[in-house]
Protein backbone atom coordinates (compact mmCIF):
# COMPACT_ATOMS: atom_id res chain seq x y z
CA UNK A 1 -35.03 7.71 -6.91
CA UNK A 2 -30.99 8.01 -6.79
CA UNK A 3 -28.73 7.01 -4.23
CA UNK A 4 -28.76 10.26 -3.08
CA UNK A 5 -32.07 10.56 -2.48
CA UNK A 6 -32.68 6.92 -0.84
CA UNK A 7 -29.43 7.89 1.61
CA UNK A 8 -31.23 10.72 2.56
CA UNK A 9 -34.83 9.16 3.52
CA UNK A 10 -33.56 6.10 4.82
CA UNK A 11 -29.70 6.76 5.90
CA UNK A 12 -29.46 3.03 7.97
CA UNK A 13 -29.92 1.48 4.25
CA UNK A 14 -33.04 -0.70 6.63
CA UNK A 15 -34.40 -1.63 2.62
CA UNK A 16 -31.40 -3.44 1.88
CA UNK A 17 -32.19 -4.85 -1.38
CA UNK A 18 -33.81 -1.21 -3.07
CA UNK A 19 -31.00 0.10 -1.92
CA UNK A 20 -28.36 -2.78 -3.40
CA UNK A 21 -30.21 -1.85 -6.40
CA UNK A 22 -30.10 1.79 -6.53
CA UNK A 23 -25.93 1.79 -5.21
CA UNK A 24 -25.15 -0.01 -8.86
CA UNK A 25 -28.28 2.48 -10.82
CA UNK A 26 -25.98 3.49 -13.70
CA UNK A 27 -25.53 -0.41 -14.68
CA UNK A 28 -29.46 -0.77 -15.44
CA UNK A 29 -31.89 0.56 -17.86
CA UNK A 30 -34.07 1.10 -15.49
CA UNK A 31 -33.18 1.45 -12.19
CA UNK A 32 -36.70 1.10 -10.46
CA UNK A 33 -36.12 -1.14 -7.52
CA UNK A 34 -39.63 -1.75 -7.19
CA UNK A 35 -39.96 -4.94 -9.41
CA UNK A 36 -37.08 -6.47 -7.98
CA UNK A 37 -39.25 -6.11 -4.54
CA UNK A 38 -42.00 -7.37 -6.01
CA UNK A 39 -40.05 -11.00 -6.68
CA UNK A 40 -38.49 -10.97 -3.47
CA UNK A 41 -42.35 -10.34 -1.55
CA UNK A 42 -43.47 -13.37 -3.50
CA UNK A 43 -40.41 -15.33 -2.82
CA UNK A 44 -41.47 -14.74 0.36
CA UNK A 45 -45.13 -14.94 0.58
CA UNK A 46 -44.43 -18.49 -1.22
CA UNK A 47 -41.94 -19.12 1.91
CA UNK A 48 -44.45 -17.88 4.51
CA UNK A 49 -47.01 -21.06 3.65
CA UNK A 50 -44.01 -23.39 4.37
CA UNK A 51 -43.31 -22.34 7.20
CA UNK A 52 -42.82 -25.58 10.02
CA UNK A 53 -45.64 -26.14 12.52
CA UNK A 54 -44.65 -26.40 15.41
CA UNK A 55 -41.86 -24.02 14.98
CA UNK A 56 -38.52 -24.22 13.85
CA UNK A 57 -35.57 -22.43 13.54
CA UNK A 58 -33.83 -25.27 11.55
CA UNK A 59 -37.08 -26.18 9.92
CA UNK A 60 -37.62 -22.82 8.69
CA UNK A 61 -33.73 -22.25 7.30
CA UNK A 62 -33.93 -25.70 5.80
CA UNK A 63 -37.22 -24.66 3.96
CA UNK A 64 -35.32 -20.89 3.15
CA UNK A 65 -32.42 -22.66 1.57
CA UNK A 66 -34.26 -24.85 -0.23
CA UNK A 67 -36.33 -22.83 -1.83
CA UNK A 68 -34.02 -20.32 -2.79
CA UNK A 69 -31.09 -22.94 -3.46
CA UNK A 70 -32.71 -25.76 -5.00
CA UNK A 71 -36.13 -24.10 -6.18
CA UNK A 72 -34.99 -20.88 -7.50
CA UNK A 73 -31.62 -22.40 -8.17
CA UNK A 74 -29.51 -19.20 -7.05
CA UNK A 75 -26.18 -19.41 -7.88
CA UNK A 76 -22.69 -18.46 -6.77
CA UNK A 77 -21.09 -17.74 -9.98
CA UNK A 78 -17.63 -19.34 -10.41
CA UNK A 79 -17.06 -19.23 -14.24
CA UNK A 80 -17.04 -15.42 -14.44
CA UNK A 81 -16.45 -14.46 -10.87
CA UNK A 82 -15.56 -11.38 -11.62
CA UNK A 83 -18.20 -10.49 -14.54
CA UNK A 84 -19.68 -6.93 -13.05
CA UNK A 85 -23.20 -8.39 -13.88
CA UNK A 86 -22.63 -10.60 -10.86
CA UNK A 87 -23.31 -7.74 -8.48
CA UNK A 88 -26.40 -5.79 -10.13
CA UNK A 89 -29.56 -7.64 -7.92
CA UNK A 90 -32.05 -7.62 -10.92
CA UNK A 91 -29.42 -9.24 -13.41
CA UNK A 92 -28.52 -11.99 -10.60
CA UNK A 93 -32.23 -12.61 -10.09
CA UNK A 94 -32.57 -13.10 -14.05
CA UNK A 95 -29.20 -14.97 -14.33
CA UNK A 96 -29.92 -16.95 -11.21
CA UNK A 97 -25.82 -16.63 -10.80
CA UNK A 98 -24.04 -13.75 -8.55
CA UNK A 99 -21.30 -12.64 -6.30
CA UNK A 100 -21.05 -13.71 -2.38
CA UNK A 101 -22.33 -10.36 -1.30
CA UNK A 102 -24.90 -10.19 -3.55
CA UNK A 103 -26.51 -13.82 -3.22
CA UNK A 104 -26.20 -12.61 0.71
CA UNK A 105 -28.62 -9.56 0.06
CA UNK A 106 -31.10 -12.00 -1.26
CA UNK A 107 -30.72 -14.57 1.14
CA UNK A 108 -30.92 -11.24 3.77
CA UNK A 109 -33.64 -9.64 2.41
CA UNK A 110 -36.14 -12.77 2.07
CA UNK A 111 -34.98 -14.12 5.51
CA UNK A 112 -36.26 -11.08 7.25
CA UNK A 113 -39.79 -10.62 5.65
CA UNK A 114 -40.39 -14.33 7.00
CA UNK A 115 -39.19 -12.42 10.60
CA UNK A 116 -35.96 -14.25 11.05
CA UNK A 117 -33.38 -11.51 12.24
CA UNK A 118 -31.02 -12.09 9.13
CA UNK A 119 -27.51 -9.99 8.90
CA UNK A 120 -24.87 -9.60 6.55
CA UNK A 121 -21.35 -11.01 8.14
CA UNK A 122 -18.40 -9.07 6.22
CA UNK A 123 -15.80 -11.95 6.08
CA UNK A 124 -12.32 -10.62 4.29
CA UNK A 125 -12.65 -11.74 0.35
CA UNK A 126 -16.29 -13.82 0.90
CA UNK A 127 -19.83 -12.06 2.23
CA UNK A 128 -21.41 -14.53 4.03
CA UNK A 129 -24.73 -14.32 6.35
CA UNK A 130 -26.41 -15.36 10.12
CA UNK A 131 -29.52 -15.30 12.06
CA UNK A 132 -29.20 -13.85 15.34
CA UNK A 133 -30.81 -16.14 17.86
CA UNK A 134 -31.10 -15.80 21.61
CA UNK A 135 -28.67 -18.69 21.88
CA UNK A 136 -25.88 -17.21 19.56
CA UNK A 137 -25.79 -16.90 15.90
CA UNK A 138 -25.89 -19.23 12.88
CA UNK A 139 -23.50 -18.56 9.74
CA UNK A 140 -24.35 -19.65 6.19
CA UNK A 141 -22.87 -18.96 3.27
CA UNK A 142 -24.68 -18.36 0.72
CA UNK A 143 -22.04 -18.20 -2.43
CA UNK A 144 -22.61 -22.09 -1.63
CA UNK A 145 -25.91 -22.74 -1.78
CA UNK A 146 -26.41 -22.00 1.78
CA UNK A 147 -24.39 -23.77 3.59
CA UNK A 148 -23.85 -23.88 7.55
CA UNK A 149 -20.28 -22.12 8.78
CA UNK A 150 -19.06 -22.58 11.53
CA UNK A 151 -15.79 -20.92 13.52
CA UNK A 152 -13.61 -23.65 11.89
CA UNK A 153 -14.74 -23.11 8.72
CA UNK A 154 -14.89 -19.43 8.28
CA UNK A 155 -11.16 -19.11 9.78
CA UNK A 156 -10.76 -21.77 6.85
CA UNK A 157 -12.32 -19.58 4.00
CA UNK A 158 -10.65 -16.61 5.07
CA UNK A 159 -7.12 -18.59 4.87
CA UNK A 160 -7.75 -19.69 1.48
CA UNK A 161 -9.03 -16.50 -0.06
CA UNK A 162 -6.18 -14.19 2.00
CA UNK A 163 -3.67 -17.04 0.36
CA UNK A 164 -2.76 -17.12 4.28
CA UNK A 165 -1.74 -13.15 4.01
CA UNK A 166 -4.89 -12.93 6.40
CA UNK A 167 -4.94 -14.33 10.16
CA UNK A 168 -9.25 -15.04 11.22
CA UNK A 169 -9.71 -13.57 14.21
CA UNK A 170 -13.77 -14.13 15.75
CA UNK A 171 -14.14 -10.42 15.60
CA UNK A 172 -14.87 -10.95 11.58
CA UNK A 173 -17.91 -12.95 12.68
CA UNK A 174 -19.77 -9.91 13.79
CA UNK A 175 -22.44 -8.39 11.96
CA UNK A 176 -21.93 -5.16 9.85
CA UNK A 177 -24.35 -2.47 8.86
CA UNK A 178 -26.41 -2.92 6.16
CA UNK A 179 -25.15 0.51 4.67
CA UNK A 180 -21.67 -0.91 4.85
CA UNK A 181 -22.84 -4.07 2.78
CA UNK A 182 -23.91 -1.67 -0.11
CA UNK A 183 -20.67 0.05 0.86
CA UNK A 184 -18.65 -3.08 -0.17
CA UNK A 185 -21.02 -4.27 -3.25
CA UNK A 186 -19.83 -1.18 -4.79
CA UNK A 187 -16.45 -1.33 -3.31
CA UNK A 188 -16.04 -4.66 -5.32
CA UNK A 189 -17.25 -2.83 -8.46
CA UNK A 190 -15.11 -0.20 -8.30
CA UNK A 191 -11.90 -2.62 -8.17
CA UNK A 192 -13.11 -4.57 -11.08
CA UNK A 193 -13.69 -0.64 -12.94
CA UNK A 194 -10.67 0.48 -12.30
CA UNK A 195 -8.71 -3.08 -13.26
CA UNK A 196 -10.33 -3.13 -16.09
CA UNK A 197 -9.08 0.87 -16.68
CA UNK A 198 -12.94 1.29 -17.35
CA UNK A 199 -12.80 4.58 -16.18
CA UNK A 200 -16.50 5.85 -17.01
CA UNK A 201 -17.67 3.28 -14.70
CA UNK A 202 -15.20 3.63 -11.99
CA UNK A 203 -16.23 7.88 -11.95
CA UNK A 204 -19.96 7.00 -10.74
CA UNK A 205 -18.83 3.92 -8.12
CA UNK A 206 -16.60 6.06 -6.79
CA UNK A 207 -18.82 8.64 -6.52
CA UNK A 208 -21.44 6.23 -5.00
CA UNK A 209 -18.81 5.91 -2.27
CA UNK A 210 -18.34 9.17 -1.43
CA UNK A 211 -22.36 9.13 -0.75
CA UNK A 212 -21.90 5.96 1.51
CA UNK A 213 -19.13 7.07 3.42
CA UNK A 214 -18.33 10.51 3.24
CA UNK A 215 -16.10 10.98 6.19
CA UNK A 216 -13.78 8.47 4.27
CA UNK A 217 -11.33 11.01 2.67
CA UNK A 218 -10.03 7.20 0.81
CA UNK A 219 -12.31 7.66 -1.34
CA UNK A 220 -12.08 11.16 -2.33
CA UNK A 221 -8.61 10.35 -3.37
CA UNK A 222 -10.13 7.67 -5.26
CA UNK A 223 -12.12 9.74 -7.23
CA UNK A 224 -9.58 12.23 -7.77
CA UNK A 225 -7.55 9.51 -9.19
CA UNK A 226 -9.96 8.71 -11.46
CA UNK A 227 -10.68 12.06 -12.79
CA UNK A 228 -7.07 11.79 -13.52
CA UNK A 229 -7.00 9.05 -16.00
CA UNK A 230 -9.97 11.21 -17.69
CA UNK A 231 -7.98 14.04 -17.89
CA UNK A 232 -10.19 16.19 -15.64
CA UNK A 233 -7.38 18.10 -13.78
CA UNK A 234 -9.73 20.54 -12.06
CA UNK A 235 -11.91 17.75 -10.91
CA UNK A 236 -9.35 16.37 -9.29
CA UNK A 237 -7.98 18.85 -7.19
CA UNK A 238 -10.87 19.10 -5.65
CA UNK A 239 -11.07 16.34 -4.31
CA UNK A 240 -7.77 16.11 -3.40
CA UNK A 241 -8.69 19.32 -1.52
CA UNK A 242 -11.81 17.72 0.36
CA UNK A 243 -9.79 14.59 1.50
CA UNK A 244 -7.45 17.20 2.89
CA UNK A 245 -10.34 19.30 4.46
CA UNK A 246 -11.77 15.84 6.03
CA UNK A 247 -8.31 15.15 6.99
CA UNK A 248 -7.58 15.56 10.97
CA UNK A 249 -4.03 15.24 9.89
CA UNK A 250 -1.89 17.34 7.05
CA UNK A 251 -0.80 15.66 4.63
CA UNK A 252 2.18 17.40 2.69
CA UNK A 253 2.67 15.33 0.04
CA UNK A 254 -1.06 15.85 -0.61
CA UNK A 255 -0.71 19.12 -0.50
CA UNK A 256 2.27 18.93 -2.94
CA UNK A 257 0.66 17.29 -5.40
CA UNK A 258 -1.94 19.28 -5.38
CA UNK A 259 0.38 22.20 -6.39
CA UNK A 260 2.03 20.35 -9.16
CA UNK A 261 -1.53 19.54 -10.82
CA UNK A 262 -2.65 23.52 -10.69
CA UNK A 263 0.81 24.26 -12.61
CA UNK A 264 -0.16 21.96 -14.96
């Protein structure tokens, strides 16, 4: 199954992790989520017998943590933050060692087969997680081996990653979609592609977000940028010409450079 084809039969991205695993396809051998579900039902079955009686919520998220923390010994990575492999779910499963957002799809995915109501929380520059609760929610982050957040100490992490450029606002603690999390797992590849001026790599992610946002005409112009560096003038005046199409406003320097890439 492609991207494509899992947008199409399940377009709210509701399997998070098969879908985390098919956005990044091209970066795996095989690209069958299915075994990478497999590990994740028996983290969870394992999870399910440790459940507290009587209930509880703090019981049960100390008993998640721990077992996926301590037991499994998931990892943020911090030596090679920025090592693509940190973002592909079946490598960070193997390496035990990923990025924010990734770490958070596991941590996601495994909370909600034990029936907790587990979302991703798009903080700018760290991916962090909650539970919803009748009461509120509950942040953890788990980049740090799960960790509790609170409003204090979010506002804190987005200071320190922004460098201060950023000012928190509680809006950033509300949940996002889960197709937007596979929207920013590739996002984050396709920076690191296109630093790297890897530019094979960068024409798939951005392609993957054109399929995850379409209406974004951002992204068409990313694309068309990269078809650039590979010389594929053609290519990329397409989609200059569908970010214009998507447009609701003209755009004449578009539109001009669109010209000066048909004269050649």
């Amino acid at each position: 199954m492609s991207l494509h084809e899992f947008l199409l039969t399940d377009p709210e991205c509701r399997q998070l992790a098969k879908g985390a695993v098919l956005a990044v396809a091209p970066m795996l051998e095989d690209p069958d989520p299915e075994p990478v579900l497999a590990i994740l039902e028996d983290w969870a079955f394992e999870l399910a017998g440790r459940m507290p009686l009587p209930w509880s919520i703090h019981g049960a998220i100390d008993a998640l943590n721990h077992y996926l923390f301590e037991e499994i010994d998931l990892n943020g990575d911090r030596m090679a933050y920025d090592d693509p492999e940190n973002a592909v779910l079946p490598k960070v499963i193997a390496r035990r060692k990923g990025l924010p957002i990734a770490l958070s799809i596991l941590w996601i995915d495994v909370a909600k087969r034990l029936g907790l109501d587990a979302v991703g929380i798009a903080l700018p520059g760290h991916f962090v997680t909650a539970l919803r609760l009748d009461v509120g929610m509950l942040f953890f982050d788990p980049f740090n081996r799960g960790r509790a957040l609170g409003e204090e100490e979010a506002a804190r992490i987005v200071q320190k990653v922004s460098g201060g450029r950023v000012a928190f606002n509680p809006a950033m603690l509300e949940p996002v979609s889960h197709r937007t999390i596979l929207l920013r797992l590739v996002r984050n590849l396709h920076a690191r592609f296109v630093k790297a001026e890897d530019w094979d790599e960068a024409l798939w992610s951005a392609t993957h977000l054109i399929l995850l946002a379409p209406e974004d005409t951002g992204h068409y112009r990313d694309r068309a940028f990269v078809h650039l560096k590979r010389g594929e003038i053609l290519s990329a005046v397409k989609d200059l010409q569908e970010a214009i199409r998507l447009s609701q406003e003209d755009d004449p320097l578009l539109r001009d450079w669109i010209e000066k890439l048909k004269k050649g």
